[in-house]
C-alpha atoms as a PDB file:
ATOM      1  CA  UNK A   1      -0.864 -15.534  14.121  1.00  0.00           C
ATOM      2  CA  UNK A   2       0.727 -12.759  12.120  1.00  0.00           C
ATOM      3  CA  UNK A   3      -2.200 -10.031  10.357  1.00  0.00           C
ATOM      4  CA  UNK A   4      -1.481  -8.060   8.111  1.00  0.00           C
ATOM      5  CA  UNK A   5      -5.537  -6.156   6.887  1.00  0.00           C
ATOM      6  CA  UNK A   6      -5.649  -4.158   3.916  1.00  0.00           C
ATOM      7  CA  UNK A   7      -8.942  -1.954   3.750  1.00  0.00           C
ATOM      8  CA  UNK A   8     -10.071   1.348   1.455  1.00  0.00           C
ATOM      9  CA  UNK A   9     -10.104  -0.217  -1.736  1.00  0.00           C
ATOM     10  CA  UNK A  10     -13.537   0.373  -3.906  1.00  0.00           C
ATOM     11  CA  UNK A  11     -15.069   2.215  -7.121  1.00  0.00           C
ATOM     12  CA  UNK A  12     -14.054   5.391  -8.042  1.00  0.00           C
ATOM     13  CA  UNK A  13     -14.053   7.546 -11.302  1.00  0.00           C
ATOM     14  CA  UNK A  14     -10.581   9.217 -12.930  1.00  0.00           C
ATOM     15  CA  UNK A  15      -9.277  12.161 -11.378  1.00  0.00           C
ATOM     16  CA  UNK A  16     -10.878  11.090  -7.568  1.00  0.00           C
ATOM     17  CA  UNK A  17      -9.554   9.756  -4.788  1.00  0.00           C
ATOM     18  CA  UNK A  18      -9.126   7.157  -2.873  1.00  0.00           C
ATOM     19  CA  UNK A  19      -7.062   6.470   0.965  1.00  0.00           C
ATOM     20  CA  UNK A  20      -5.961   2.629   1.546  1.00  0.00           C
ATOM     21  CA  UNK A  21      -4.828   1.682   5.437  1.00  0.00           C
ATOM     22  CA  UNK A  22      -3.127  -1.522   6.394  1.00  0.00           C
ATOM     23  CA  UNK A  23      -2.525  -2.146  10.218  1.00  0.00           C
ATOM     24  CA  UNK A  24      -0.393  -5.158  11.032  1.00  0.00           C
ATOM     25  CA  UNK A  25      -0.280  -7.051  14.234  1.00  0.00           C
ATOM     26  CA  UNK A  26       3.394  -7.673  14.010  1.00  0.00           C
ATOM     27  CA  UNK A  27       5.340  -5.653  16.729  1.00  0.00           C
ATOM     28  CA  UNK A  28       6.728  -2.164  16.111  1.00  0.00           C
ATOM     29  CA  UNK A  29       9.489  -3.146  17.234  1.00  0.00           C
ATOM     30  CA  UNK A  30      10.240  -5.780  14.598  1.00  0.00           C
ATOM     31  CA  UNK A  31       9.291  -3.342  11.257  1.00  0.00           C
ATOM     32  CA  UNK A  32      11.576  -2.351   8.954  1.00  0.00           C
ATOM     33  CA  UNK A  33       9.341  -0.981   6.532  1.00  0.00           C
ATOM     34  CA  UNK A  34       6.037  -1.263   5.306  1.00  0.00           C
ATOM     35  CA  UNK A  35       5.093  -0.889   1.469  1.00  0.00           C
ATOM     36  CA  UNK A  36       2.177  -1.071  -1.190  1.00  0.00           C
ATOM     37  CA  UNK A  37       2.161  -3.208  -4.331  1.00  0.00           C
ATOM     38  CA  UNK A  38      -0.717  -3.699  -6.807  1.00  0.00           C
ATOM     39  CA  UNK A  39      -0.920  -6.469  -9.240  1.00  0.00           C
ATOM     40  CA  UNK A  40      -3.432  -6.834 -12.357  1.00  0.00           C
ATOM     41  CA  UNK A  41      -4.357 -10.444 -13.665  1.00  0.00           C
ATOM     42  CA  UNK A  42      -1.575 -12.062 -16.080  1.00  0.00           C
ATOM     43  CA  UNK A  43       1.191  -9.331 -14.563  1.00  0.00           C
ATOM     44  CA  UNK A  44       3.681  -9.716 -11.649  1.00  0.00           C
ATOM     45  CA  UNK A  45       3.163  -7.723  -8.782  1.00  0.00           C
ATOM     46  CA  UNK A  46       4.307  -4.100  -8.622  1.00  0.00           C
ATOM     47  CA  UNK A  47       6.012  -1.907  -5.721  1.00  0.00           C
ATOM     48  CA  UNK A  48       3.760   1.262  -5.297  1.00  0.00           C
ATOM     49  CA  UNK A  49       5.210   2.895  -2.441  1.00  0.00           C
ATOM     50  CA  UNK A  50       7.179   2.306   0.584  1.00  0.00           C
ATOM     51  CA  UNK A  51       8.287   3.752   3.818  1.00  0.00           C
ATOM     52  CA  UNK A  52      11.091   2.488   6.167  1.00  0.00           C
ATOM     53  CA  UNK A  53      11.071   2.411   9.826  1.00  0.00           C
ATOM     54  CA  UNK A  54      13.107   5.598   9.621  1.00  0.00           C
ATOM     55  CA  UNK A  55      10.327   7.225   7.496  1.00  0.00           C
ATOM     56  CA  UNK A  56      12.274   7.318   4.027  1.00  0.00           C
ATOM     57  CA  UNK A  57       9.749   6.876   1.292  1.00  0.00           C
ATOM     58  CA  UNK A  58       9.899   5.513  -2.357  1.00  0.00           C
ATOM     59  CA  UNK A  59       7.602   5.664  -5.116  1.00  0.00           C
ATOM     60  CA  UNK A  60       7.178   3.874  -8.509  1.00  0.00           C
ATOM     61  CA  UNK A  61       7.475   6.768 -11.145  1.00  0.00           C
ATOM     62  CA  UNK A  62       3.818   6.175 -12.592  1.00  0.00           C
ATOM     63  CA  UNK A  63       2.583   7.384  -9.121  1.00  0.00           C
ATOM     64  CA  UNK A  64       5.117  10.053  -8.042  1.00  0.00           C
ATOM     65  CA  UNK A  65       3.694  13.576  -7.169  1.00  0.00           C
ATOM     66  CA  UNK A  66      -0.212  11.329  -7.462  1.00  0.00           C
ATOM     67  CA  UNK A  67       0.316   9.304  -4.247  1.00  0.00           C
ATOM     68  CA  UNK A  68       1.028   9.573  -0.517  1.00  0.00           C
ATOM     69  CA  UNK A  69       2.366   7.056   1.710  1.00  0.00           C
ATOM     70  CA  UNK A  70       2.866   7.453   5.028  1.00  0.00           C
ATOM     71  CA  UNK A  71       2.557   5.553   8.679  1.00  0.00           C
ATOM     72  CA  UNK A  72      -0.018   6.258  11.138  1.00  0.00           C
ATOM     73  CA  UNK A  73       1.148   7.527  14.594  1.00  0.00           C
ATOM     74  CA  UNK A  74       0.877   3.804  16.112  1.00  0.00           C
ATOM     75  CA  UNK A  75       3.584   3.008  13.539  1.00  0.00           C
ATOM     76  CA  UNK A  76       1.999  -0.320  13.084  1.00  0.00           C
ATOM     77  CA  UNK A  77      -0.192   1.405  10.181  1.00  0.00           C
ATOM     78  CA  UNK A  78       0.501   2.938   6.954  1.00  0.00           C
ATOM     79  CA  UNK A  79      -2.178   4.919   4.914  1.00  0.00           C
ATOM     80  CA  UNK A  80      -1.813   5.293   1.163  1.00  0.00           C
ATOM     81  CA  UNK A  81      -3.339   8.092  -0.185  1.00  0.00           C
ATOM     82  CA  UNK A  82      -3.874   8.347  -3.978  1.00  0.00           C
ATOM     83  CA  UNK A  83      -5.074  11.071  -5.978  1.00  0.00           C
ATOM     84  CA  UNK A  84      -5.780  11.928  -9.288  1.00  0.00           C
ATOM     85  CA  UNK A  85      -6.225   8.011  -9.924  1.00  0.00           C
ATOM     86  CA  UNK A  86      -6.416   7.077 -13.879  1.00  0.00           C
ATOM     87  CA  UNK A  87      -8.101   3.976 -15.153  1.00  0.00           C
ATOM     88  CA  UNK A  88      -4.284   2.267 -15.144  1.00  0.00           C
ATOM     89  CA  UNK A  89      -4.026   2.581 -11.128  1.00  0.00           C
ATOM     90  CA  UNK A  90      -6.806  -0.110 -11.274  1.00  0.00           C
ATOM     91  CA  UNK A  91      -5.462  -3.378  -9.540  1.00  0.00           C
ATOM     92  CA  UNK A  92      -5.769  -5.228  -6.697  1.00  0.00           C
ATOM     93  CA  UNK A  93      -3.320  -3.400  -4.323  1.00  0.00           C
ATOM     94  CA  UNK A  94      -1.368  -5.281  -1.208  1.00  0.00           C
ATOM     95  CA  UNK A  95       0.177  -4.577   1.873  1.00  0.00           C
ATOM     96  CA  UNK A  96       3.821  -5.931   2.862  1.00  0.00           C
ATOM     97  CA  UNK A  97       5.641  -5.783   5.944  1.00  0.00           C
ATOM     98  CA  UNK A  98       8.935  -6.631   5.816  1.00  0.00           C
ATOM     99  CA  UNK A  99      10.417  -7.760   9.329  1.00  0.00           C
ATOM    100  CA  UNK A 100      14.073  -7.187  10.899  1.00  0.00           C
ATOM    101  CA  UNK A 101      14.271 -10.896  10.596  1.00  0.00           C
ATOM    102  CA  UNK A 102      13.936 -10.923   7.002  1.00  0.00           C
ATOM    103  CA  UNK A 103      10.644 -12.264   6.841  1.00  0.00           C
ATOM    104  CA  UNK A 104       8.281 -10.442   4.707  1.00  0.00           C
ATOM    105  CA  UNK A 105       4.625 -10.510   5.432  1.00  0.00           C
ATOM    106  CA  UNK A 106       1.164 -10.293   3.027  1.00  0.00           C
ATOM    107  CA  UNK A 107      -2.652  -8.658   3.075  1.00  0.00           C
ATOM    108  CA  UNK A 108      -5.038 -10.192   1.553  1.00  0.00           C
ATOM    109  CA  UNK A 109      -5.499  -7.296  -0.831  1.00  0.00           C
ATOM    110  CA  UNK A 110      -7.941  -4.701  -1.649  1.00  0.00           C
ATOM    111  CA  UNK A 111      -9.577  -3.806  -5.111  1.00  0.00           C
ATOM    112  CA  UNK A 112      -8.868  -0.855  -6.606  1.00  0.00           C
ATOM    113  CA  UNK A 113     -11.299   0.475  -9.910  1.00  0.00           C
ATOM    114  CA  UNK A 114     -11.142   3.838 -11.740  1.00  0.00           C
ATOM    115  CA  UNK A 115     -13.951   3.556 -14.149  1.00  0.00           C
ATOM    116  CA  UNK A 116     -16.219   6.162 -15.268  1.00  0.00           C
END
């Protein structure tokens, strides 16, 4: 069975940071890239970030020059790092793989909260 585990989430107050993994169990082999959305209730869900099996990244504009995202040296994990967070980065943030086959696979999410 395909896993896909989010972890990192938690509380933290505006301007701090906060570093999300997400290690898959799907092989290296079969990655094409690897990405972070967030999603807050009543609202679709968001790309964040994303990073190919080549290593090209992409950002959403609301967290360019904030955020980091980048894959671990297994390549079956990518880290995003987020800094300066503001009380709108709160959401519950997933993990995607997307396959060669053209199957894209889910986390289970993590919760995200800047609050002071």
């Amino acid at each position: 069975q395909v896993q896909v585990v989010e972890s990192g989430g938690g509380l933290v107050q505006p301007g701090g940071s906060l570093r999300l993994s997400c290690t898959t169990s799907i092989s290296i082999s079969s990655i094409s890239a690897m990405s972070w959305y967030r999603q807050v209730p009543g609202k679709q869900r968001d790309l964040v970030a994303g990073v190919s099996s080549g290593g090209s990244t992409n950002y959403a504009d609301s967290v360019k020059g904030r955020f980091t995202i980048s894959r671990g040296s297994a390549k079956n994990t990518v880290y995003l790092q987020m800094n300066s967070l503001k009380p709108e980065d709160t959401a519950v943030y997933y993990c995607r793989v997307s396959t060669t086959y053209l199957v894209h696979y889910w986390g289970q999410g993590t919760q995200v909260t800047v609050s002071s």
